[in-house]
C-alpha atoms as a PDB file:
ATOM      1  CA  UNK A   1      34.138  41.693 -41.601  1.00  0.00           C
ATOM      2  CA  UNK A   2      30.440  42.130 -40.742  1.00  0.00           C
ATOM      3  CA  UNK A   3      30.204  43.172 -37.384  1.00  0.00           C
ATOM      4  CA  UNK A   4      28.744  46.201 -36.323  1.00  0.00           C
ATOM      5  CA  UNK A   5      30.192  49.372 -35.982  1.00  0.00           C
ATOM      6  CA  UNK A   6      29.056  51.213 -33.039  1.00  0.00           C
ATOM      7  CA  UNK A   7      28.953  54.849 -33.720  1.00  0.00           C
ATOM      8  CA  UNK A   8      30.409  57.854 -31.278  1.00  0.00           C
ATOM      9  CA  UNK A   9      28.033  60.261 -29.698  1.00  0.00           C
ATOM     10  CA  UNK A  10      28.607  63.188 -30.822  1.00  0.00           C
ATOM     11  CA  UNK A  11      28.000  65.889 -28.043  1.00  0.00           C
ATOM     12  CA  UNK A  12      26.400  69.889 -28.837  1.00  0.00           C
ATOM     13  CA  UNK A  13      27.129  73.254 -27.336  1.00  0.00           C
ATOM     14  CA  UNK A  14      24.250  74.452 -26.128  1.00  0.00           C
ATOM     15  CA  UNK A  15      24.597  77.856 -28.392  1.00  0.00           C
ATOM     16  CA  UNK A  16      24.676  75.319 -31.311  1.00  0.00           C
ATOM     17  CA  UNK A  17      21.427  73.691 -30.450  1.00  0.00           C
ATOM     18  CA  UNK A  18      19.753  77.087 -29.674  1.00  0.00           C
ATOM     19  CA  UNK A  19      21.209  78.492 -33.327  1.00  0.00           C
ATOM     20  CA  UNK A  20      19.538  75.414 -34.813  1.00  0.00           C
ATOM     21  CA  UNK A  21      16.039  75.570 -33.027  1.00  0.00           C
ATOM     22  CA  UNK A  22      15.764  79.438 -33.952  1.00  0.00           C
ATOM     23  CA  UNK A  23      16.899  78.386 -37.637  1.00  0.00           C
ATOM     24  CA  UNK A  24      14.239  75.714 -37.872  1.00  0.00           C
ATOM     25  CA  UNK A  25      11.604  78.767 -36.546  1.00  0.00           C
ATOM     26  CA  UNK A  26      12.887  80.941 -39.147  1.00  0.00           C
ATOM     27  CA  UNK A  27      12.729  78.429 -42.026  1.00  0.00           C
ATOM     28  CA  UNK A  28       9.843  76.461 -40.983  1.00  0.00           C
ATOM     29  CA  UNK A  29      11.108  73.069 -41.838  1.00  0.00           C
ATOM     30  CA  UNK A  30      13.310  70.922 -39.153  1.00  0.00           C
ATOM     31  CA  UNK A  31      14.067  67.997 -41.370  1.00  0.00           C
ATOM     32  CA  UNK A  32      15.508  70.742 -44.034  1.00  0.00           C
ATOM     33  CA  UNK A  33      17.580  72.265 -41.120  1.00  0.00           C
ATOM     34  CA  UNK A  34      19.104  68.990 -40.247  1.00  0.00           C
ATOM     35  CA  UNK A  35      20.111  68.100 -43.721  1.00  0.00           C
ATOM     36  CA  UNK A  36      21.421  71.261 -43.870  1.00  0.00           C
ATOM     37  CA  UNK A  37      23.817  70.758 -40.878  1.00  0.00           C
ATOM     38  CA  UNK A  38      24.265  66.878 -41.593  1.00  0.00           C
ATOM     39  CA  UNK A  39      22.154  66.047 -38.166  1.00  0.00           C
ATOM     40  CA  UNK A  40      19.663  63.500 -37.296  1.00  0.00           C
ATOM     41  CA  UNK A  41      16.238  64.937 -37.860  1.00  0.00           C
ATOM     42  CA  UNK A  42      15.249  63.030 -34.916  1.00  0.00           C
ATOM     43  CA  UNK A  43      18.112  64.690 -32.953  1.00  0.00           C
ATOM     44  CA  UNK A  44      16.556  68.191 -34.060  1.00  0.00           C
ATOM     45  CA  UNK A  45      12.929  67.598 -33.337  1.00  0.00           C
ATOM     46  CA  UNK A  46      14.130  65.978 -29.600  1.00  0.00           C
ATOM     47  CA  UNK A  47      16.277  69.792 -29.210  1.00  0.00           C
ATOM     48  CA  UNK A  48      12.740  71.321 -30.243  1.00  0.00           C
ATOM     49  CA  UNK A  49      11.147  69.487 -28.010  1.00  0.00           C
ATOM     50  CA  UNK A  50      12.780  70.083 -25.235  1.00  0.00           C
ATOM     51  CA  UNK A  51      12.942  73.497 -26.194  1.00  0.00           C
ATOM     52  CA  UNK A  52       9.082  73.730 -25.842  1.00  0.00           C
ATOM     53  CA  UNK A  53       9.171  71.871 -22.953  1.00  0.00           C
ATOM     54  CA  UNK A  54      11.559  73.651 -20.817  1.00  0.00           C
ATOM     55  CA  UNK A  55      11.988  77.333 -22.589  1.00  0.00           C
ATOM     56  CA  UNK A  56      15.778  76.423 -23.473  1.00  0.00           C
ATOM     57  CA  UNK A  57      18.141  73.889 -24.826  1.00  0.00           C
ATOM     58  CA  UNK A  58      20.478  74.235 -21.608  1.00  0.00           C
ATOM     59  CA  UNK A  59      19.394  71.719 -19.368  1.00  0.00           C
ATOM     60  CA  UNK A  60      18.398  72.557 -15.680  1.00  0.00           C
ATOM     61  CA  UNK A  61      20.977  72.677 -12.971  1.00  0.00           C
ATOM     62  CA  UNK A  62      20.485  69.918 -10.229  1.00  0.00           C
ATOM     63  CA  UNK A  63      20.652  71.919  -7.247  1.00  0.00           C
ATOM     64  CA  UNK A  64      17.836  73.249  -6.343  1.00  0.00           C
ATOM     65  CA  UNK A  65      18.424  76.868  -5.840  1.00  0.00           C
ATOM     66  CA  UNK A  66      20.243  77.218  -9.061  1.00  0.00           C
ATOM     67  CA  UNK A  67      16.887  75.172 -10.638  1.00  0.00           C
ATOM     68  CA  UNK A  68      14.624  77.642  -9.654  1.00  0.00           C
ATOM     69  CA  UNK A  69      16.776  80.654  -9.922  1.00  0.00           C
ATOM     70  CA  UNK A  70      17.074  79.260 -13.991  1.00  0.00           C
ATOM     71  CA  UNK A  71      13.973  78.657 -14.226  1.00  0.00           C
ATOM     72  CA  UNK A  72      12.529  82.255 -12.631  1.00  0.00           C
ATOM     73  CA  UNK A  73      15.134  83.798 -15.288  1.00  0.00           C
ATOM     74  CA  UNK A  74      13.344  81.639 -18.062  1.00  0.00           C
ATOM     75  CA  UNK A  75      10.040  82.395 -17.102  1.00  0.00           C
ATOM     76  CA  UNK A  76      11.117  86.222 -16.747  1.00  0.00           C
ATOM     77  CA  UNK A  77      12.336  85.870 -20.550  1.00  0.00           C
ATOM     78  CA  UNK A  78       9.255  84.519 -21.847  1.00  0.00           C
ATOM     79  CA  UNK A  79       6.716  86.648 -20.191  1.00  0.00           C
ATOM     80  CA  UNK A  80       8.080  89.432 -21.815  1.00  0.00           C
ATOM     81  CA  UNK A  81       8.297  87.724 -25.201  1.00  0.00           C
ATOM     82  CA  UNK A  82       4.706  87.097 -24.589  1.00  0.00           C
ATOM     83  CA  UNK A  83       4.192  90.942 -23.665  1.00  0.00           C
ATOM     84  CA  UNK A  84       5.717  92.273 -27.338  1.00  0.00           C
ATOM     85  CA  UNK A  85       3.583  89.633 -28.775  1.00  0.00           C
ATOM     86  CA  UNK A  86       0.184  90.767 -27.695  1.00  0.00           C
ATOM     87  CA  UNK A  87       1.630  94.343 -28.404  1.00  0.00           C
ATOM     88  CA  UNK A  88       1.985  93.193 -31.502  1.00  0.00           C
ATOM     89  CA  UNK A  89      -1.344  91.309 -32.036  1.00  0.00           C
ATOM     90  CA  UNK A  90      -3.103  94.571 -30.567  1.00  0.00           C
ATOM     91  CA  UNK A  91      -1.317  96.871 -33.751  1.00  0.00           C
ATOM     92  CA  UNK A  92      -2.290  94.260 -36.251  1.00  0.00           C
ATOM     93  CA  UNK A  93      -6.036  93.969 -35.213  1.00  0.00           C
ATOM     94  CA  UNK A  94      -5.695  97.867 -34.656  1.00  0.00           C
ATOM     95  CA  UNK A  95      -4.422  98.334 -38.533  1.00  0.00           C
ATOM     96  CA  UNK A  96      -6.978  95.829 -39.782  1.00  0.00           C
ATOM     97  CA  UNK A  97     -10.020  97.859 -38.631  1.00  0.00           C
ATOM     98  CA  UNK A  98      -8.528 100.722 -40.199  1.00  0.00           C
ATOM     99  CA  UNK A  99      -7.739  99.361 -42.913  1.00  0.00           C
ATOM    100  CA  UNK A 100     -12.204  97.628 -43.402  1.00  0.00           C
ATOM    101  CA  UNK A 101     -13.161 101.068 -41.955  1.00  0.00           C
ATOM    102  CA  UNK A 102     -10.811 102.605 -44.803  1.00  0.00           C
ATOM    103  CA  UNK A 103     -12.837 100.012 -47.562  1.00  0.00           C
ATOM    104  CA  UNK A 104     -16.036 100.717 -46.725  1.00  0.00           C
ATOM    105  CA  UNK A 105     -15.975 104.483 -46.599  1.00  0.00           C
ATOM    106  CA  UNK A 106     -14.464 104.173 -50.642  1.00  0.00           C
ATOM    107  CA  UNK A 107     -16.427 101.168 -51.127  1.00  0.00           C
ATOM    108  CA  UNK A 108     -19.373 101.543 -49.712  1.00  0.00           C
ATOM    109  CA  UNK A 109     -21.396  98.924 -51.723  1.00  0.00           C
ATOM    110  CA  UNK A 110     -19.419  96.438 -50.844  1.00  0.00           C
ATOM    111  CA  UNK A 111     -20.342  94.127 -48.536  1.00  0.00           C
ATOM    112  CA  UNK A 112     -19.235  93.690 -45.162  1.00  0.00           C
ATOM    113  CA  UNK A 113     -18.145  90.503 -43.416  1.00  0.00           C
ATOM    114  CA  UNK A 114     -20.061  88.726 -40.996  1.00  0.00           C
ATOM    115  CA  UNK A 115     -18.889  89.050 -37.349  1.00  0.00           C
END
């Protein structure tokens, strides 16, 4: 009775592949995610790769209208996600030097980093 069993493919919604990428962001560990779910980690880190290839888990249509009109969307998507981050860089770096302008005025003996 030795011969080899050949295993179905299981196929993934797209939604389900994008809830597991964001989950593996959120906990920071891809192998822990899989377990979790009972996947592959290789299965997960090719979904997070193509994730951060492509912007997306849904693959590209064919045609080439639809292509770039998916793509333009994408790119639309991810500039702005890149806009709230800086916004949010420029508050941090904003609260840090308030925060070393707030130590050395009650600290003043302190000394200062180099820059």
């Amino acid at each position: 009775m030795g011969g080899s069993a050949v295993k179905e493919r299981k196929t993934y919604s797209d939604d389900f592949k994008a809830q597991i990428a964001k989950e593996c962001q959120d906990v920071g560990n891809a192998a822990l995610v899989a377990k979790r779910h009972g996947l592959s980690p290789k299965t997960v880190y090719l979904w997070l790769s193509t994730m951060r290839r492509t912007g997306s888990t849904r693959p590209l249509p064919q045609q080439a209208q639809q292509r770039l009109a998916e793509m333009e969307k994408r790119l639309e998507r991810l500039s702005g996600e890149n806009d709230q981050l800086k916004r949010i860089v420029a508050e941090k770096e904003l609260e840090l030097a308030i925060l070393r302008e707030l130590r050395d005025r009650v600290n003043p003996h302190l000394p200062t980093e180099r820059r």
